[in-house]
Protein backbone atom coordinates (compact mmCIF):
# COMPACT_ATOMS: atom_id res chain seq x y z
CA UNK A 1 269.79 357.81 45.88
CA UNK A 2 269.81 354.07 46.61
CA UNK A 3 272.31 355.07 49.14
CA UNK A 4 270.29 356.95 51.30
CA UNK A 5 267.11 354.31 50.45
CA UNK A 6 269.14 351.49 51.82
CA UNK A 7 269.99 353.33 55.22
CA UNK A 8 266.52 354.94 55.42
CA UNK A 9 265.60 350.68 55.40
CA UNK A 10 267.87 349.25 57.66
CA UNK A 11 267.38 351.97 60.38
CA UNK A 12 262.87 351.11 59.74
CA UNK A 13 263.33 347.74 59.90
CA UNK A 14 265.74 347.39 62.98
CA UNK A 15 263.89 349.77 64.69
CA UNK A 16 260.36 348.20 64.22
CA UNK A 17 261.95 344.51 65.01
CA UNK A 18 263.54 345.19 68.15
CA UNK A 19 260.00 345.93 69.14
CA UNK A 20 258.78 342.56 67.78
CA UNK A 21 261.56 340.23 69.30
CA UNK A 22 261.36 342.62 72.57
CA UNK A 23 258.18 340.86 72.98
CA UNK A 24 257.86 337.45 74.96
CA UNK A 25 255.84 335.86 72.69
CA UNK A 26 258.37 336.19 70.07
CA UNK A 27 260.00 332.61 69.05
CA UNK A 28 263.24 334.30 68.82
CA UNK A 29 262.82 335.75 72.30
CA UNK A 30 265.83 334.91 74.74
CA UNK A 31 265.93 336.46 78.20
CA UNK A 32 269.08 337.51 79.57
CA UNK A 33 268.70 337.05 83.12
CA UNK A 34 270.99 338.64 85.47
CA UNK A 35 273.90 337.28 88.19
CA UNK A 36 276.42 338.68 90.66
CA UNK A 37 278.23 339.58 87.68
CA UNK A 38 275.89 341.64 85.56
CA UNK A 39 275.22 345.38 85.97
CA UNK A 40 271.58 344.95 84.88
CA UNK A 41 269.37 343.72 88.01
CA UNK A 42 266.15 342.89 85.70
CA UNK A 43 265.83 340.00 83.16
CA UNK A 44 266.11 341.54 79.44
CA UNK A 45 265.81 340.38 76.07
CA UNK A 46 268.90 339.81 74.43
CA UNK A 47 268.07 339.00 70.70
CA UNK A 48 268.40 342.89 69.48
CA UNK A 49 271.72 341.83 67.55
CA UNK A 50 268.96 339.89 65.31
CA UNK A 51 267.18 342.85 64.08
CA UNK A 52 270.71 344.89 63.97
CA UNK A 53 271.62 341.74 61.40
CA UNK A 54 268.81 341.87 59.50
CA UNK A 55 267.78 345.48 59.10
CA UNK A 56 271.79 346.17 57.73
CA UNK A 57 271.80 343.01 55.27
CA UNK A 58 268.63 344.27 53.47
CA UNK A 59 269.40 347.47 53.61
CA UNK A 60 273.43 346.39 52.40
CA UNK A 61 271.65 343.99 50.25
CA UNK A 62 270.27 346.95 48.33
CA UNK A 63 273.32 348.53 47.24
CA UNK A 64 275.32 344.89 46.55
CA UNK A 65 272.65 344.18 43.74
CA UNK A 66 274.20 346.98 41.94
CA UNK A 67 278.01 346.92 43.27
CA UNK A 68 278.18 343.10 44.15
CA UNK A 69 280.22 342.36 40.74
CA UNK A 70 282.90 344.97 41.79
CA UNK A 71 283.25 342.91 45.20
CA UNK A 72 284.40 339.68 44.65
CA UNK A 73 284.96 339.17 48.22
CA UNK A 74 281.90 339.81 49.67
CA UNK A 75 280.86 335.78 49.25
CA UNK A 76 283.43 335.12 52.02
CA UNK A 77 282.66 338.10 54.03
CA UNK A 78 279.22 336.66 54.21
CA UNK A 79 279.61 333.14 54.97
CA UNK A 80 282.19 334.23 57.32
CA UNK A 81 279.74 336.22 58.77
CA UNK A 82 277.04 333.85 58.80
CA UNK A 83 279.31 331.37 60.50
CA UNK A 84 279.78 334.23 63.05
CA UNK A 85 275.86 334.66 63.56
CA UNK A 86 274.98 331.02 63.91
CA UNK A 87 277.26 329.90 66.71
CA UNK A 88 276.43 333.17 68.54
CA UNK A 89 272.76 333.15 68.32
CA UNK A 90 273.21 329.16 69.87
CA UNK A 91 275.47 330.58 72.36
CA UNK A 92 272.67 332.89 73.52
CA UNK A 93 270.40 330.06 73.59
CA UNK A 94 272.16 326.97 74.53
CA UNK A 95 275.69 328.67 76.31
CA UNK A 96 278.13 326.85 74.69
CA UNK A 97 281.90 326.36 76.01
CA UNK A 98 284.99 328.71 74.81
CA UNK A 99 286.36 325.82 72.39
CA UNK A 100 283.40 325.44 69.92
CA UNK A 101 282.88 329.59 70.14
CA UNK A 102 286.63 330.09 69.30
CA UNK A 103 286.84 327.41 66.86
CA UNK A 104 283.97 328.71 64.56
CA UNK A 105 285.35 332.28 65.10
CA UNK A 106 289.04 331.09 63.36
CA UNK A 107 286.48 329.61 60.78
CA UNK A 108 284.74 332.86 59.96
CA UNK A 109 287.96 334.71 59.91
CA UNK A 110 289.97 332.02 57.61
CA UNK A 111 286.96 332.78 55.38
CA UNK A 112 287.85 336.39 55.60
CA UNK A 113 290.97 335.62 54.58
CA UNK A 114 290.01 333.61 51.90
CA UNK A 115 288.24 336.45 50.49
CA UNK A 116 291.06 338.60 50.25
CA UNK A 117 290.94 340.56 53.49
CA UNK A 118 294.03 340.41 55.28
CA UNK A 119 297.15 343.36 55.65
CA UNK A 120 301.11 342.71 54.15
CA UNK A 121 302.66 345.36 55.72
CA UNK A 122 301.47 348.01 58.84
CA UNK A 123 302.06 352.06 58.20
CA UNK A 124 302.82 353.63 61.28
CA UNK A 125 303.38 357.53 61.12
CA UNK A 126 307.04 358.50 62.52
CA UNK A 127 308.03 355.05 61.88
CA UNK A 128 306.88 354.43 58.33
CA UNK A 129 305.90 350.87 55.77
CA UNK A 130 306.39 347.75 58.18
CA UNK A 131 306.33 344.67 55.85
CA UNK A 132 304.70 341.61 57.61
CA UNK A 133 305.79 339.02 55.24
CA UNK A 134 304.48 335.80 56.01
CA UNK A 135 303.23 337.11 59.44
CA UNK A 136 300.64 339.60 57.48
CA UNK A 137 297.68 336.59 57.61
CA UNK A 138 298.38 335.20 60.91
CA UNK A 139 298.16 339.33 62.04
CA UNK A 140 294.97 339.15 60.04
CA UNK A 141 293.77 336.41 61.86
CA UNK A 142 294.08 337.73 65.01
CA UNK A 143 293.06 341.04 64.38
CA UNK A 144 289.24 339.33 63.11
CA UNK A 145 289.55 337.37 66.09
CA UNK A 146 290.02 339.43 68.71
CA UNK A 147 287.80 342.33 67.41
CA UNK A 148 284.96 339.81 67.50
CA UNK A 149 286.09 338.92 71.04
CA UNK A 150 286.69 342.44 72.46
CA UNK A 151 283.13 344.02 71.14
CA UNK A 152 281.71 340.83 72.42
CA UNK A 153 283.09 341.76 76.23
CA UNK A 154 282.77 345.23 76.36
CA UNK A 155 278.65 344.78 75.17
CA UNK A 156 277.91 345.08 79.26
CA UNK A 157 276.39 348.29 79.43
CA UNK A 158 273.07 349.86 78.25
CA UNK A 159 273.59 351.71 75.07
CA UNK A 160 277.42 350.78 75.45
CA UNK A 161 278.05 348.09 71.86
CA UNK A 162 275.02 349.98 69.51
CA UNK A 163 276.60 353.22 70.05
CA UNK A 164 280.05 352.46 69.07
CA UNK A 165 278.45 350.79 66.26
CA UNK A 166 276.67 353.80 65.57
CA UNK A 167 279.76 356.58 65.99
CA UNK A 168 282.60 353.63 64.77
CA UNK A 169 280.77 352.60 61.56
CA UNK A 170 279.87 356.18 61.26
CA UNK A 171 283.30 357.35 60.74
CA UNK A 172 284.19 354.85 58.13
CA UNK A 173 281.83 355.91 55.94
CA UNK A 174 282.63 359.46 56.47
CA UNK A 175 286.40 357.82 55.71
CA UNK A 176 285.04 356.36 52.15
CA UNK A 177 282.58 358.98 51.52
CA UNK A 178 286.49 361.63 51.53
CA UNK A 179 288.02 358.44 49.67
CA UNK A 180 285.02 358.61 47.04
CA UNK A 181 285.09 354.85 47.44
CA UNK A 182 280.88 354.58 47.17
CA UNK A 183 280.41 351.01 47.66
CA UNK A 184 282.45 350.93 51.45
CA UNK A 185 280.55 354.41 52.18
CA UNK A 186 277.40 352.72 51.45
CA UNK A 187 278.18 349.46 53.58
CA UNK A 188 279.51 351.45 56.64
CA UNK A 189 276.67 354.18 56.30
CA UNK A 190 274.00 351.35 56.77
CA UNK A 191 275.51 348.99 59.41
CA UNK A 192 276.13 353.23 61.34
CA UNK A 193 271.92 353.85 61.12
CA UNK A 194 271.04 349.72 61.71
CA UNK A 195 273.08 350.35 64.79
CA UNK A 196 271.59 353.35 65.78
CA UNK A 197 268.10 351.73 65.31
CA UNK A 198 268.67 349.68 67.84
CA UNK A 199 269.86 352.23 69.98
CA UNK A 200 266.63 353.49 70.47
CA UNK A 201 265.54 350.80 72.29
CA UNK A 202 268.90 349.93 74.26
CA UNK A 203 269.75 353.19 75.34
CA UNK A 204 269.64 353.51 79.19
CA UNK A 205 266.35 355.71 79.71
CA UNK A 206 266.51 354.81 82.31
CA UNK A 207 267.15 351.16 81.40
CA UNK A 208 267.36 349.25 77.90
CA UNK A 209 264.34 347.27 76.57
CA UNK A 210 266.75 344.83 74.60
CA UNK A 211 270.16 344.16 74.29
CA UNK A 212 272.18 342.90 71.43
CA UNK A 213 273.04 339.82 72.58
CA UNK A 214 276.18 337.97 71.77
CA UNK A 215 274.17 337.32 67.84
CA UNK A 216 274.78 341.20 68.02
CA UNK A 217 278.04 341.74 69.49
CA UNK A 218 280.30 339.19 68.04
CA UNK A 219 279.15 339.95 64.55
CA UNK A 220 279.67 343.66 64.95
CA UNK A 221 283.07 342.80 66.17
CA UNK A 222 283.63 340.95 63.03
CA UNK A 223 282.30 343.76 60.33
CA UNK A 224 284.28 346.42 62.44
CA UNK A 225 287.29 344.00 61.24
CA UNK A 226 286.13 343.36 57.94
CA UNK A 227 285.96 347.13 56.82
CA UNK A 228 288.83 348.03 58.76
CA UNK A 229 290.71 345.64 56.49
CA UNK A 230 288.42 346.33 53.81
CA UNK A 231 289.50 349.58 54.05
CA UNK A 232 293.00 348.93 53.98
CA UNK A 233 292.57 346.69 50.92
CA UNK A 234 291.05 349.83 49.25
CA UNK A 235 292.98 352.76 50.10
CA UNK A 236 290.53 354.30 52.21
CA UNK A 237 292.81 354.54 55.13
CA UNK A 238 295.60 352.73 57.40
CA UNK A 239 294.52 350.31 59.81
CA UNK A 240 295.61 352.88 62.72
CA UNK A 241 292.72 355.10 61.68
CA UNK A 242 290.07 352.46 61.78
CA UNK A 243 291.81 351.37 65.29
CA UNK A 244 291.32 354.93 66.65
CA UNK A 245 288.41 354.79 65.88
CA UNK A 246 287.64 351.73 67.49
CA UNK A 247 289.81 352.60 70.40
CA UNK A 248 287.64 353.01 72.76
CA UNK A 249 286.66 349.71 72.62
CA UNK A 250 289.48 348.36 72.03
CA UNK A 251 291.60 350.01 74.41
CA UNK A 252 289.63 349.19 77.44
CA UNK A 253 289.14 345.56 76.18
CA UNK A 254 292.85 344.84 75.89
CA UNK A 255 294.64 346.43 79.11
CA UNK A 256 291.71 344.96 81.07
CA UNK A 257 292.69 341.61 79.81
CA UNK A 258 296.55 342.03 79.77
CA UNK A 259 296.22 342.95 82.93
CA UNK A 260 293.61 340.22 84.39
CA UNK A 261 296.49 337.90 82.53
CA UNK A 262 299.12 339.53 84.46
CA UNK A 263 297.32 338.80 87.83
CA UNK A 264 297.40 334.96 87.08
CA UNK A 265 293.14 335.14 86.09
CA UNK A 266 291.26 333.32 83.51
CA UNK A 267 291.54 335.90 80.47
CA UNK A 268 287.65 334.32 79.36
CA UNK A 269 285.91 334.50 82.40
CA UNK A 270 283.06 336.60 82.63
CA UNK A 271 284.06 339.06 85.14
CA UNK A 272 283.67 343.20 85.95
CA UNK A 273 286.97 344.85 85.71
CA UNK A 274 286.78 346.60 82.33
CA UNK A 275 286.95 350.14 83.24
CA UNK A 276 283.42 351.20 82.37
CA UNK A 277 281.81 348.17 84.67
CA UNK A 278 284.27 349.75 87.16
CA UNK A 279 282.76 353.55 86.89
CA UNK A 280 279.24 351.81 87.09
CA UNK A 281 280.01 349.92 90.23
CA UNK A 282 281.48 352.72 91.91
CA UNK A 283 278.48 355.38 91.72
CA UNK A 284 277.97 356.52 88.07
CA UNK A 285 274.70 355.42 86.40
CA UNK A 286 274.46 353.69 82.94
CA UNK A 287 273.38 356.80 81.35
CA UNK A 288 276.25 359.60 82.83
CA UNK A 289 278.70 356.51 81.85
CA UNK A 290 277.89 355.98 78.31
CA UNK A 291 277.69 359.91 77.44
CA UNK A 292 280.81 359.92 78.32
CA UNK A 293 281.86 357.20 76.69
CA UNK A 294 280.17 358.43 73.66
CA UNK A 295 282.61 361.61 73.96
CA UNK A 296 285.33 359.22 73.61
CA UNK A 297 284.22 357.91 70.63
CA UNK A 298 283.19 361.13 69.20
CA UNK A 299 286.53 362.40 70.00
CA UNK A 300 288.44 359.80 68.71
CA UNK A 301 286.69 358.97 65.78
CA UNK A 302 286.83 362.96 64.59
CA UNK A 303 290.61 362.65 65.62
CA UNK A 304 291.03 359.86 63.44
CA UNK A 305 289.09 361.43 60.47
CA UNK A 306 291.60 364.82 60.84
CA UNK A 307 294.63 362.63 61.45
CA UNK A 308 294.28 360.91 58.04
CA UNK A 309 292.61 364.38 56.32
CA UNK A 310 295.82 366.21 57.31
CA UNK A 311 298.04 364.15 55.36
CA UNK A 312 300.50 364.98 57.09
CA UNK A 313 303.14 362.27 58.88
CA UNK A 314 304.07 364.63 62.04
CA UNK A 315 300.88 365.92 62.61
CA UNK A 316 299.37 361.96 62.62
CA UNK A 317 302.54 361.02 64.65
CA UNK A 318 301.83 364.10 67.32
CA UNK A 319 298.07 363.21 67.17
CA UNK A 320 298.50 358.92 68.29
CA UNK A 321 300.82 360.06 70.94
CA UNK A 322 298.85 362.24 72.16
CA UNK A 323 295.58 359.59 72.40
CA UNK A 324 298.15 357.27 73.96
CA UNK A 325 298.85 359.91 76.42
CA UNK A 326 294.68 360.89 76.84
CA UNK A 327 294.21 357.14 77.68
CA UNK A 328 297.03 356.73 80.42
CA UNK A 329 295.77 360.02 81.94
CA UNK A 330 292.02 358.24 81.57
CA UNK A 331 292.96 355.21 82.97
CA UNK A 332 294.85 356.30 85.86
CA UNK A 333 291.59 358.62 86.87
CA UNK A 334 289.60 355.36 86.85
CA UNK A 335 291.90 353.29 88.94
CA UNK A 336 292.12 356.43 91.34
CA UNK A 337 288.28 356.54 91.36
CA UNK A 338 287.73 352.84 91.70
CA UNK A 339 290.40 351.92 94.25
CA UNK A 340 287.66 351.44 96.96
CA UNK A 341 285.39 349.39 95.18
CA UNK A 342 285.32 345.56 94.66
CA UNK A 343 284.88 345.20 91.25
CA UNK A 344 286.56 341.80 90.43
């Protein structure tokens, strides 16, 4: 019961804040006004990550009164976490440069660390137990690191970052609710509905009314690492499942920078070549985009959730080739649809 109390709270209370901060009177107010590089042509609030924060750690804060003392790592989750928050929320307000961002972002992830989160060895089906060794907390690292970057540039589009907070958290609980592990279903289930709270208010109809902000995006970046490794750490799954689940995100988020890296550009400079700002630039609205997008997630995420269910190694191994294969196919239509367009 204090389940379902603690996700009937966050979704309230993020729902009824991103109506307060929405408002320009609000102290915490922060417009995000639009350049040659946005896909947004009116200024916009972008504080909605605040009420995302805050409507999932009361409602989280619910269930850790009772489960806390079976978590001992949830001290550095938070403070890594917090660490997260604060230099975003100043980044909104004061932009900062990349070196203080990334240097509090190692921070929040050492901290992850420190709690215990962190993979010694990768399970691949078809190829079986990779031991990291040493490597397994520098992997770690990086895998915080860049999830916190990638949800951070691929929050560009109305309803875009709250739904794949929405479907991706989603999924992991559904994950620990088949694992019976209570405590992660709980944690996933509320940060799922705080998401979808604000996705009321961001989703394109026809435009957002707030956006989540980079106080919204790079923490969501850093949960969706935290459980996935939390998850690992507990046995709810492999860290493939909670990266096809993610995939969508992080898919587009990583070719688009190999590739910007590959062309001699400046990997952190804001730009619009991930393949959604493409599609938007080249005809489709925010709304047919992100429907579609949501199919990927939907797809993906209930690919994962059989993939894992099945139990089986050739059916898992069949089932990531196949995705690899759906997102070369995917890609390829993009480019081929885009080809005209200046995007860059």
């Amino acid at each position: 019961m204090i389940y379902l109390l603690s996700a009937c709270v966050a979704f309230l209370l993020t729902f009824w804040l991103c109506r307060h901060l929405a408002n320009p009177a609000s102290s915490l107010f922060v417009a995000d006004v639009p350049n040659h590089r946005s896909l947004h042509a009116k200024p916009c609030p972008r504080n909605g990550g605040l009420a995302i924060l805050a409507g999932s750690s009361l409602g989280v804060g619910l269930v850790w009164l009772m489960d806390a003392p079976r978590f001992p790592g949830g001290g550095f989750l938070v403070l890594g976490l917090v660490s997260a928050v604060v230099v975003s929320f100043l980044d909104d307000k004061y932009p900062l440069s990349q070196s203080p961002r990334l240097l509090i972002q190692l921070c929040a992830a050492i901290l992850l660390m420190g709690g215990g989160f962190s993979v010694s060895e990768l399970v691949i089906p078809g190829m079986g137990r990779i031991a990291l060794g040493w490597f397994g907390l520098p992997f770690s690292l990086l895998f915080v690191v860049w999830m916190m970057n990638l949800y951070n540039f691929m929050d560009g589009m109305d309803g875009f970052a709250g739904g794949m907070g929405a479907f991706g958290f989603g999924f992991l609980a559904l994950l620990g609710w088949q694992a019976g592990e209570w405590f992660f279903f709980a944690t996933a289930l509320t940060l799922a509905v705080a998401n979808t709270g604000f996705l009321l208010h961001n989703f394109p109809s026809p435009t957002a009314r707030i956006f989540m902000g980079d106080v919204g995006s790079v923490p969501m970046g850093f949960l969706a690492a935290s459980l996935s490794l939390w998850g690992v750490q507990k046995g709810v799954f492999d860290l493939w499942v909670s990266v096809l689940v993610f995939s969508p995100f992080i898919v587009d988020a990583t070719v688009t920078v190999i590739r910007r890296g590959l062309r001699g550009e400046k990997v952190w400079q804001a730009h619009r070549s991930h393949y959604y700002q493409r599609l938007v630039i080249s005809g489709w609205n925010h709304q047919k985009t992100v429907l579609y997008e949501y199919g990927l997630m939907c797809g993906f995420g209930g690919l994962a959730v059989f993939l894992w269910s099945s139990h089986d190694e050739a059916i898992q191994s069949v089932g990531l080739i196949a995705s690899g294969v759906v997102y070369i196919v995917l890609a390829r239509l993009v480019d081929r649809k885009t080809s005209h367009v200046q995007w860059s």
